[in-house]
Protein backbone atom coordinates (compact mmCIF):
# COMPACT_ATOMS: atom_id res chain seq x y z
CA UNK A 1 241.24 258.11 139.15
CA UNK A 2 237.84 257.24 137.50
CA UNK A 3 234.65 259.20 138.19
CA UNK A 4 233.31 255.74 140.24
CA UNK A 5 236.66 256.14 142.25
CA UNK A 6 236.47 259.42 142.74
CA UNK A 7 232.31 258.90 143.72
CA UNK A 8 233.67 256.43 146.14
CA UNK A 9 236.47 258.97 147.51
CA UNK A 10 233.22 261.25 148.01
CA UNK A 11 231.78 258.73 150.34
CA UNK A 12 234.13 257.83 152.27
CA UNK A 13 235.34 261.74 153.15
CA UNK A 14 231.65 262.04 154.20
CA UNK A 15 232.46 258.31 156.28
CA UNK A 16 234.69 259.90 157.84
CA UNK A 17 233.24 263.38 158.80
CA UNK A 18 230.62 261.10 160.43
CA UNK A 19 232.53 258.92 162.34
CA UNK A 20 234.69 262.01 163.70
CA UNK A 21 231.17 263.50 164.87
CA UNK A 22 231.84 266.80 162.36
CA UNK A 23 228.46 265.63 160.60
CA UNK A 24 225.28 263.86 161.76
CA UNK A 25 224.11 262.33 158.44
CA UNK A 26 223.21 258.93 157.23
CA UNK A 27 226.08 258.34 154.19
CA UNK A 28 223.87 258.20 150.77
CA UNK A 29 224.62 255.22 149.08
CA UNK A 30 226.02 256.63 145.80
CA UNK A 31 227.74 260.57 145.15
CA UNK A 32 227.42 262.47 141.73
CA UNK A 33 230.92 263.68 140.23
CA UNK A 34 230.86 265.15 136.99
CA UNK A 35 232.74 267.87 135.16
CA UNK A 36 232.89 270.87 136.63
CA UNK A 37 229.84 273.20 135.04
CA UNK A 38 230.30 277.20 133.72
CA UNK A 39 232.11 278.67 137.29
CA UNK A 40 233.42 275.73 138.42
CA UNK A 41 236.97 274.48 138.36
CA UNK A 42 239.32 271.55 138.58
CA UNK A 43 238.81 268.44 136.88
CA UNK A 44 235.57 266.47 138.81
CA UNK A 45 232.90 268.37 140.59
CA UNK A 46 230.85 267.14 143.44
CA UNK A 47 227.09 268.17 145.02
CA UNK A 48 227.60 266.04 147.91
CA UNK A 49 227.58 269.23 150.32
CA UNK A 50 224.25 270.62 148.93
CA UNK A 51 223.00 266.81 149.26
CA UNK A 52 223.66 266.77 152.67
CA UNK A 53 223.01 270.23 153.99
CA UNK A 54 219.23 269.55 155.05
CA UNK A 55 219.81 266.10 156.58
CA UNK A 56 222.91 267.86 158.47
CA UNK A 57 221.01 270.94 159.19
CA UNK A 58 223.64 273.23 158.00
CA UNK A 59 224.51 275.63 154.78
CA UNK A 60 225.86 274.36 151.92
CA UNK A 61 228.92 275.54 151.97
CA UNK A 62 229.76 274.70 155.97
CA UNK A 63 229.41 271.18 155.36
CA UNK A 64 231.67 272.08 152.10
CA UNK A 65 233.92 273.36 154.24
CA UNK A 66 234.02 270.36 156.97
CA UNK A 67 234.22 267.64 153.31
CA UNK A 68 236.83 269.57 152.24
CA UNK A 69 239.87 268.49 153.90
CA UNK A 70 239.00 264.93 154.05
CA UNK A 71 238.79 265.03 150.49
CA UNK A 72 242.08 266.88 150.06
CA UNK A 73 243.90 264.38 151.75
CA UNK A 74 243.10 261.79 149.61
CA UNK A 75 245.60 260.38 147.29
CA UNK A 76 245.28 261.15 143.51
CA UNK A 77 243.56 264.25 144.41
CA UNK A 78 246.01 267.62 144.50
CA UNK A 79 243.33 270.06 145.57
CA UNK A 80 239.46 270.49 146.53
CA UNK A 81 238.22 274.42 146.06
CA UNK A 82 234.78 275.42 147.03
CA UNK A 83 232.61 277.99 144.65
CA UNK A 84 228.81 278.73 144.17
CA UNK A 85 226.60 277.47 146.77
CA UNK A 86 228.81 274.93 147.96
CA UNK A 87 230.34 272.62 145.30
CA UNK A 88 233.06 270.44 145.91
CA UNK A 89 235.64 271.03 142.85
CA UNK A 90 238.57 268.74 142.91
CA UNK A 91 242.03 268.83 141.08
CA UNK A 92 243.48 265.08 140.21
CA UNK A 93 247.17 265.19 140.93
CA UNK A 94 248.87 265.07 137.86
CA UNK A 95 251.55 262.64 138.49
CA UNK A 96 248.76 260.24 138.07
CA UNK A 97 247.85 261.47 135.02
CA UNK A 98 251.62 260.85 133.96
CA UNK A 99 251.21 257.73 135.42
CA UNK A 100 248.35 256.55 133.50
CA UNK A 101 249.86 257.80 129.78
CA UNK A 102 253.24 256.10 130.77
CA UNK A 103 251.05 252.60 131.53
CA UNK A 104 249.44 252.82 128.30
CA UNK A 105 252.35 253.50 126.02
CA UNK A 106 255.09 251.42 127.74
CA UNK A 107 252.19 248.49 127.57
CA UNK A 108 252.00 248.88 123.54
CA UNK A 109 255.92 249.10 123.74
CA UNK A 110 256.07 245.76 125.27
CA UNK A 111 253.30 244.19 123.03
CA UNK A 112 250.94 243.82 126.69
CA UNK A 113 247.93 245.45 125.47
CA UNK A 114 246.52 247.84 127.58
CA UNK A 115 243.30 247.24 129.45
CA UNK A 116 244.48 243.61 129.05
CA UNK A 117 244.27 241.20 132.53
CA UNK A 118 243.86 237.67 133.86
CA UNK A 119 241.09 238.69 136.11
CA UNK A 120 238.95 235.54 134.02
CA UNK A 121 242.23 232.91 134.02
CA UNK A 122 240.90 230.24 134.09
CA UNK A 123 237.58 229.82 133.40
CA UNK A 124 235.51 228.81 130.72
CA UNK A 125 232.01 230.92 129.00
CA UNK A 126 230.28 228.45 127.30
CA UNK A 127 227.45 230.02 124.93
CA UNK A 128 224.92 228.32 123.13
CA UNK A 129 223.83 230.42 120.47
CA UNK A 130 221.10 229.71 117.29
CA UNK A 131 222.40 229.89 113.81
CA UNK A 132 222.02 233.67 113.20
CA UNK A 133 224.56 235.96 111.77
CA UNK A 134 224.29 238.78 114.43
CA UNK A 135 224.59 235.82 117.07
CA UNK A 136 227.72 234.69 115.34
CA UNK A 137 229.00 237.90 115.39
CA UNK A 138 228.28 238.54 118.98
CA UNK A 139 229.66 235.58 120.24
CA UNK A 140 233.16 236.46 118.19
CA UNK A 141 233.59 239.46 119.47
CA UNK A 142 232.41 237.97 123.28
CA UNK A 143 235.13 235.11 122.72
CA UNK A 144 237.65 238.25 122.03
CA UNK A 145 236.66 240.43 124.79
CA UNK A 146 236.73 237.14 127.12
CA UNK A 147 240.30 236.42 126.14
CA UNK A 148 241.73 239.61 127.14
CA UNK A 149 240.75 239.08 130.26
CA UNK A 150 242.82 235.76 130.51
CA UNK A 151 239.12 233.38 129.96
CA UNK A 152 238.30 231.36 127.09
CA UNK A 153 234.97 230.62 125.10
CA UNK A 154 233.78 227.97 123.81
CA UNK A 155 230.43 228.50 121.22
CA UNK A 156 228.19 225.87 120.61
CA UNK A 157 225.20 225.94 118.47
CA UNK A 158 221.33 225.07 118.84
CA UNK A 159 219.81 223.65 115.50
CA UNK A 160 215.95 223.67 116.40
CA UNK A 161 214.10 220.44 114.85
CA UNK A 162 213.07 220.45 111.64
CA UNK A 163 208.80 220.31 111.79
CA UNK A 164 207.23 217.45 110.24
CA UNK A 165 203.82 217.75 109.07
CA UNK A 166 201.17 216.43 111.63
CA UNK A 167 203.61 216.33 114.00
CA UNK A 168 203.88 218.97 117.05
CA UNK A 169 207.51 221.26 116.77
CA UNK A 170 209.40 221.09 119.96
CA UNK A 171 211.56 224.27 119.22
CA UNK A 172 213.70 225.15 121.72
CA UNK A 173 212.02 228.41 123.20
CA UNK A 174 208.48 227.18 122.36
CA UNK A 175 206.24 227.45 125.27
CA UNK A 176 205.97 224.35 127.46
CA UNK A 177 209.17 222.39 125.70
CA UNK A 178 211.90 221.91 128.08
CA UNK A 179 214.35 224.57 127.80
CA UNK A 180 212.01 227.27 127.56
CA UNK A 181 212.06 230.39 129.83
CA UNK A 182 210.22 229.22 132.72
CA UNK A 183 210.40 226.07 132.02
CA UNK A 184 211.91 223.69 135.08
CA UNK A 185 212.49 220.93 132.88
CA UNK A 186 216.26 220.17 131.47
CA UNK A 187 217.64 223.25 129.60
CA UNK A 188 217.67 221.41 126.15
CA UNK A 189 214.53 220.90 124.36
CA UNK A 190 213.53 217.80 123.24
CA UNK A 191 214.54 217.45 119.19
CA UNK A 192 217.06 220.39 119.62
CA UNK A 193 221.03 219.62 119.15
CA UNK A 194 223.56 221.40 120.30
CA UNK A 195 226.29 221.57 117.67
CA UNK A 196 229.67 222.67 120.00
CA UNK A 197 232.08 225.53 117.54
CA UNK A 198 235.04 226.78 118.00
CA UNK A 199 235.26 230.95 118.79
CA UNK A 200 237.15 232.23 115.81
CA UNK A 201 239.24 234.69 117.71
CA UNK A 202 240.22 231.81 119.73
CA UNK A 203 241.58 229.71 117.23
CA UNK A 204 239.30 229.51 114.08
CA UNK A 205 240.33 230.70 110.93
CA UNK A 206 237.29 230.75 108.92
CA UNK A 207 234.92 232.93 107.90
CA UNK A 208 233.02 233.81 104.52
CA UNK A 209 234.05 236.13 101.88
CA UNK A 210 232.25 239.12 103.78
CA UNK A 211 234.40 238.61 106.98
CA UNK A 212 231.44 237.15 109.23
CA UNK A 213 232.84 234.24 111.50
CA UNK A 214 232.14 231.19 111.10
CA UNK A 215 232.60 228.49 113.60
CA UNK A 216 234.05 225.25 113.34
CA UNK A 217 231.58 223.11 113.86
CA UNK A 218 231.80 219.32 114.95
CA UNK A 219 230.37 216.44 115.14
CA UNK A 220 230.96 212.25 115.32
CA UNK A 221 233.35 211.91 112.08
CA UNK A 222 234.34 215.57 112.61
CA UNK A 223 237.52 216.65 115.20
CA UNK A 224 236.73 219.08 117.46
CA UNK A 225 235.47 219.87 121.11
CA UNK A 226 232.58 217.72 122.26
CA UNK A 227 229.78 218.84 124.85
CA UNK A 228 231.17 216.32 127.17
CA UNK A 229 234.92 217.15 126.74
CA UNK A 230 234.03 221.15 127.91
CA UNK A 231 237.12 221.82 130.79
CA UNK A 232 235.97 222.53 133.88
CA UNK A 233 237.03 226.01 135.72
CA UNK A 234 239.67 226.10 138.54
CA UNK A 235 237.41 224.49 141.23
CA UNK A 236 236.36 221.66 138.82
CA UNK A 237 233.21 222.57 137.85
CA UNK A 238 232.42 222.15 134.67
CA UNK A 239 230.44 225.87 132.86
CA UNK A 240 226.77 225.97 132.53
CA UNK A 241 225.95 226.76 128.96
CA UNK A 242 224.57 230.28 128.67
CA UNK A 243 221.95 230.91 125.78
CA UNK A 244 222.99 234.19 123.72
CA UNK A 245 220.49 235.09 121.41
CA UNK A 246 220.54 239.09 120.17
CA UNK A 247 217.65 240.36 118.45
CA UNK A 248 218.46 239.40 115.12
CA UNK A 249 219.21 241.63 112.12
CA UNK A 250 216.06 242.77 110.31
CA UNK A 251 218.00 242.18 106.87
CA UNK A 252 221.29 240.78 105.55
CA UNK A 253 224.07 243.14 106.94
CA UNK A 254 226.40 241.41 104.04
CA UNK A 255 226.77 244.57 101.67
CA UNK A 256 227.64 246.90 104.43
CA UNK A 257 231.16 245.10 104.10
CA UNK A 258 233.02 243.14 107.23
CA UNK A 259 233.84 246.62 109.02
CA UNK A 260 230.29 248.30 108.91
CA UNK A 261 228.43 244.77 109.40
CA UNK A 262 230.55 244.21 112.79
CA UNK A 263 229.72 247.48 114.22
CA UNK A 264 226.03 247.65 113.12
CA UNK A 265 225.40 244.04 114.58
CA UNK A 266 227.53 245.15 117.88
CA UNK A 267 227.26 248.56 118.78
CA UNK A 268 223.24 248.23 120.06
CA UNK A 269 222.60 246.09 122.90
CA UNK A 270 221.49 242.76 122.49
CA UNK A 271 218.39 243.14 123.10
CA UNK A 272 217.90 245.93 120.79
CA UNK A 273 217.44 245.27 116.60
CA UNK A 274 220.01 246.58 114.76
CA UNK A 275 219.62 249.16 111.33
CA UNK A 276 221.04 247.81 108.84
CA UNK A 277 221.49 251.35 106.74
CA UNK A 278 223.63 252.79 104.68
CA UNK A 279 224.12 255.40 106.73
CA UNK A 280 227.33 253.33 108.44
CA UNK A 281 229.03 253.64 105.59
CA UNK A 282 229.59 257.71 105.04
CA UNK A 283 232.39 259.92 106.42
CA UNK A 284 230.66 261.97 108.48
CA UNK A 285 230.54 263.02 112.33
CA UNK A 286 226.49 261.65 112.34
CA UNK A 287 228.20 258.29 112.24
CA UNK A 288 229.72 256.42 115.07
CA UNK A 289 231.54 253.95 113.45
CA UNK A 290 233.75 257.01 111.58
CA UNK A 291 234.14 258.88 114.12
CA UNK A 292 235.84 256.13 116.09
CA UNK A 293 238.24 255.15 113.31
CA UNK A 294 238.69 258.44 112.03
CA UNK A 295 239.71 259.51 115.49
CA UNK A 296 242.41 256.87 115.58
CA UNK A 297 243.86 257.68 111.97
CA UNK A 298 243.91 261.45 113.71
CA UNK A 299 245.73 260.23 116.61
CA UNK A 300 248.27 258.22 114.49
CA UNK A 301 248.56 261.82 112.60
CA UNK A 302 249.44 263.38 115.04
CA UNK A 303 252.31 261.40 115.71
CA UNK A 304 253.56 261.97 112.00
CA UNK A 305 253.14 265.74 112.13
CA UNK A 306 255.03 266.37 115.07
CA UNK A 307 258.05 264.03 113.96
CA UNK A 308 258.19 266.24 111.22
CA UNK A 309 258.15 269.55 113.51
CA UNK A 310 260.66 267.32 115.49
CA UNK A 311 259.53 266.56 117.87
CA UNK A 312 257.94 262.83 119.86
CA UNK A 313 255.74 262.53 122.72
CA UNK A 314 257.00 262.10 125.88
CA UNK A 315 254.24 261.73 129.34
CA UNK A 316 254.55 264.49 131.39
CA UNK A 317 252.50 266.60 133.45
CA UNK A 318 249.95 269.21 131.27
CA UNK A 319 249.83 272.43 130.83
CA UNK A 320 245.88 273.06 131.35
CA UNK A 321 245.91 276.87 131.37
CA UNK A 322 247.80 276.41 127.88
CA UNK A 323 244.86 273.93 126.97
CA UNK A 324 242.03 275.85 128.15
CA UNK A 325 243.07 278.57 125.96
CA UNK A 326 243.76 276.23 122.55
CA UNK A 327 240.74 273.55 123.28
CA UNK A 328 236.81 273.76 122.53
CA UNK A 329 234.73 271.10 123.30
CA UNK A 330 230.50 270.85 123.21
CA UNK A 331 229.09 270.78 126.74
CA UNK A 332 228.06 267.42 125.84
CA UNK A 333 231.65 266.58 125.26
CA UNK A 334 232.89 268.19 128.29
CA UNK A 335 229.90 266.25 130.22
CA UNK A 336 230.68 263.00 129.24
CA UNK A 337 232.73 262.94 125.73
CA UNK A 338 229.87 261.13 123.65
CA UNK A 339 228.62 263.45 121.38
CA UNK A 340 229.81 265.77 118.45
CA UNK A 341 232.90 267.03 118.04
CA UNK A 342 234.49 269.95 116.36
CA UNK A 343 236.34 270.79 113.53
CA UNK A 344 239.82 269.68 113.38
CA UNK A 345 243.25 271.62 112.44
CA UNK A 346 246.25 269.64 110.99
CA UNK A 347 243.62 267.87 108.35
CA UNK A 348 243.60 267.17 104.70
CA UNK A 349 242.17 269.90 102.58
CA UNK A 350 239.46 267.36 101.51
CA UNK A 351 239.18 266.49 105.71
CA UNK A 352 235.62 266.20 106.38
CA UNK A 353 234.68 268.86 108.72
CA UNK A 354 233.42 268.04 112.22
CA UNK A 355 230.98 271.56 113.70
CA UNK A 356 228.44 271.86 116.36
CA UNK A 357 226.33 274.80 117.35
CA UNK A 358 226.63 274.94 121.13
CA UNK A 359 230.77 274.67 121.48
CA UNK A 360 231.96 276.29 124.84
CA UNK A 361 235.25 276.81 126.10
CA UNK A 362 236.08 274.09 128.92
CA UNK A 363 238.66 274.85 131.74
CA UNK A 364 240.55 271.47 131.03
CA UNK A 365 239.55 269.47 127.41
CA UNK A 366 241.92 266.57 129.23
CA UNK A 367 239.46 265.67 131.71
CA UNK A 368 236.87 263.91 129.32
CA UNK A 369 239.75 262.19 127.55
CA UNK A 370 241.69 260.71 130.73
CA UNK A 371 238.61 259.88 131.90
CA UNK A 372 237.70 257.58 129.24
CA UNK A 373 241.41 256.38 129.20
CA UNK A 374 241.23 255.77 132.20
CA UNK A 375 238.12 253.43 132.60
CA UNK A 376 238.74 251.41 129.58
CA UNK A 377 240.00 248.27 131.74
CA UNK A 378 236.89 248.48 133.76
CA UNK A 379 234.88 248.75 130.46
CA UNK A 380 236.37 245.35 129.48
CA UNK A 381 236.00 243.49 132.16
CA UNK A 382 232.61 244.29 132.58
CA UNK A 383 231.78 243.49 128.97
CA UNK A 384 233.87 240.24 129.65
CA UNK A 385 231.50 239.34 132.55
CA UNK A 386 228.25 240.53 131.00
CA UNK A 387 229.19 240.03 127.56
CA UNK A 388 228.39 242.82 126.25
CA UNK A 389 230.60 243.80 122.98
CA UNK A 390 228.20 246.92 123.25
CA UNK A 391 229.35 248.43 126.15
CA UNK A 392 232.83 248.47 124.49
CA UNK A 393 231.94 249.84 121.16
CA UNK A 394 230.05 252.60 123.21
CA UNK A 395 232.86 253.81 125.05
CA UNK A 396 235.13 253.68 121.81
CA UNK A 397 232.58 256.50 120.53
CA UNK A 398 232.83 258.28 124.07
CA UNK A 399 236.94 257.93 123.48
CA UNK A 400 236.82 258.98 120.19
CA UNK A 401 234.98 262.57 120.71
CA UNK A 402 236.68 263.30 123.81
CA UNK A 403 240.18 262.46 121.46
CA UNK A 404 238.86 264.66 118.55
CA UNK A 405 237.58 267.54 121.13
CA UNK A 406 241.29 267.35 122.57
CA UNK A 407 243.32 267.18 119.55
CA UNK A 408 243.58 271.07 118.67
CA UNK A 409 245.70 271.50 121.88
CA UNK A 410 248.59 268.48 120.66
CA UNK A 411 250.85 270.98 117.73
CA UNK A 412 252.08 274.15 118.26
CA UNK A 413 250.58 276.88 116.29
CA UNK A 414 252.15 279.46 113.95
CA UNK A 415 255.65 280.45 115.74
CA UNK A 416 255.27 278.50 118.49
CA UNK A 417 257.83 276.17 119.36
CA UNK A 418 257.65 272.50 120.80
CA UNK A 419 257.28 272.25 124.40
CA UNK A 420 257.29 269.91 126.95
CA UNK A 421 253.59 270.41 127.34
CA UNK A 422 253.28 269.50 123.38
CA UNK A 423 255.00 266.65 123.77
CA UNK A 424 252.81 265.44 126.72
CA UNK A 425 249.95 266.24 125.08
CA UNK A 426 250.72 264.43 122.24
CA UNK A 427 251.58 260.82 124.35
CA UNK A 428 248.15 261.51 125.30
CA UNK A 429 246.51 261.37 122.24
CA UNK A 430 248.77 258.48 121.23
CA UNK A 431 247.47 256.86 124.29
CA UNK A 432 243.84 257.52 123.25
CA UNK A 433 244.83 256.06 119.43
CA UNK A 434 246.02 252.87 121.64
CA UNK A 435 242.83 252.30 123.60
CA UNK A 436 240.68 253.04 120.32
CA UNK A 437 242.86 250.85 118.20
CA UNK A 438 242.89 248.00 121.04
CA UNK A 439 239.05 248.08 121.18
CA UNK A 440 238.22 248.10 117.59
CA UNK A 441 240.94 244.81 117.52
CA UNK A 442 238.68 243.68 119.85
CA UNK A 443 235.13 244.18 117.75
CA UNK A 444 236.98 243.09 115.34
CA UNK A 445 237.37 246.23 113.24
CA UNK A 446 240.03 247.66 111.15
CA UNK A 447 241.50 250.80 112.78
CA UNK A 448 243.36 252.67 109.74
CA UNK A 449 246.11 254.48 110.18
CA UNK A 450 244.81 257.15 107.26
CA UNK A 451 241.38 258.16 106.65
């Protein structure tokens, strides 16, 4: 259960207080669950009862109390305990989490990657983008995102008009030239072409020697799709082109190499430029882009070290106590898994080092990784529909340092033998080095398997 289900569980326990008459309250339209904070428990906590004390005219903790079992008898959740003033602290049933570690790994068994869906069978994005590397790049990684949801891309270029000398430009996106924002004239500018391509991930091949896409393009002595041959969706309509057109890049990302390029061109939002620095290309935890791969090589470590203790991971239910006690995560980590991380046992002598200054012990370092497990499908379909490579690359990183936070609980320590807890642990973590590997495929991004 994601925090947005679990926000939505929220509401409709209050729903239902209200209709029973146990609260007079207006439902708010939205419920904060986080992780529990220093005191609390479980793996969510909610405010909802101090929300609604003053509208209810009641404590805190009686409308806690009244919440309480309507919560408790929701499925997915095992428990709901009450502590401070009145929070809400709720337990996930574990089978779920069994569940959700079994989905993952029997997927990448069966070659049906996970987070995968036909929820866009179907239908057809058609972009129109200018002839920019970041928007080449963008609309790659869109066609890839797209196709994983069971939709297809087609990208088609814009090629403004060259100006001739005491003549007025009609570029598209010049004010008052049809096309332009605002404009109510036809979408394509007078003198502008659209030149259809072909998505790479979708079935083009080329691309220069720096590992930039480049699309097929065609025209009347060339094969390839036409403007008028687009296929219309499953009611017959044919798409409306979409203009994508990110900020470009202030300079050529070319020497960053194909790896570094991708993830400096995708991982800010479109509308934001990227920085084309250096800085993406050293090993250590400052850097996104590392800490995402290097937190799939650790995963894939993992797996090697405890074959040669003997022992393979297997989903089962987790031993929190045992984690609680091995784990240390920052409080940014345990708040929402996006931030630094810590430094990791099992590593290379010559490992780079991960530290941070404000590490605190969390009651469960699982939460922050399930959680981002757990909403990766979500995460792709809404980049799918927004297209939005950027919201995926973010919540690699958010994977990533909830997965490196985690990882000290996998291997037994010292004398400590295997136990079933290890070996659940460690599915987990292979389930995180699934998601992280299946997103970077997505950017496409190598994910190593040592680093």
């Amino acid at each position: 259960m994601t925090p947005v289900e679990l926000s939505r569980t929220v509401l409709h326990a209050v729903r239902r207080a209200v209709d029973q008459g146990e609260l007079s309250v207006a439902v708010p339209a939205r419920a904060v669950v986080t992780p529990p904070g220093p005191g609390g428990s479980g793996d969510y906590a909610t405010n909802i009862a101090l929300q609604l004390a003053r509208p209810a005219g009641r404590p805190p903790l009686q409308v806690a109390e009244i919440l309480r079992p309507h919560l408790s008898r929701t499925e997915g959740v095992a428990a709901v305990e009450i502590t401070g003033p009145g929070f809400l602290n709720i337990h996930l049933d574990r089978n779920a989490v069994v569940s959700l570690v079994r989905d993952v790994l029997d997927r990448r068994d069966q070659g049906l990657p996970y987070g995968h869906s036909d929820a866009l069978a179907g239908q057809v994005l058609r972009l129109r983008i200018p002839y920019d590397i970041r928007a080449e790049v963008v609309a790659d990684a869109v066609g890839r995102i797209v196709a994983s949801q069971g939709g297809r891309v087609e990208v088609h270029h814009v090629r403004p008009q060259v100006t001739t000398p005491g003549l007025e430009s009609h570029a598209p996106g010049a004010p008052g030239v049809a096309g332009a924002p605002g404009s109510t004239d036809a979408p394509r500018a007078t003198g502008a072409s659209e030149v259809p391509g072909e998505c790479p991930s979708l079935g083009s091949d080329s691309s220069d020697a720096s590992g930039v896409p480049r699309p097929r393009t065609a025209d009347a002595s060339q094969p390839g799709p036409r403007p008028d041959a687009i296929h219309p969706d499953r009611q017959g309509n044919a798409p409306a082109p979409i203009d994508l057109r990110p900020v470009p890049a202030p300079e050529d990302p070319a020497p960053l190499g194909p790896d570094a390029l991708r993830w400096a061109l995708l991982h800010p939002a479109a509308h934001d430029r990227p920085r084309i620095t250096a800085d993406l290309l050293v090993q250590r935890a400052s850097n996104p882009l590392f800490r995402v791969r290097y937190a799939h090589a650790r995963a894939r470590a993992l797996t090697r070290n405890a074959a040669t203790l003997g022992f393979t991971g297997t989903p089962g239910r987790l031993d929190a106590t045992a984690s609680a006690g091995l784990g240390l995560a920052t409080s940014a980590v345990a708040a929402r898994g996006d931030h630094s991380v810590l430094a990791a046992p099992f590593t290379a002598p010559d490992a780079p080092a991960f530290t941070t200054a404000d590490a605190v012990p969390v009651s469960d370092p699982t939460t922050p990784l399930l959680t981002a497990i757990s909403e990766y499908p979500h995460v792709l379909l809404r980049a799918a529909t927004q297209r939005t490579p950027d919201r995926l690359a973010r919540h690699l990183v958010v994977t990533a340092d909830a997965l490196l936070a985690f990882q000290h609980t996998v291997l037994p320590r010292g004398e400590e033998k295997p136990s079933a807890a290890h070996r659940a642990r460690l599915a987990l973590a292979e389930a995180a080095g699934t998601v992280l590997a299946g997103g970077l495929s997505l950017l496409g991004i190598d994910a190593p398997e040592y680093l």
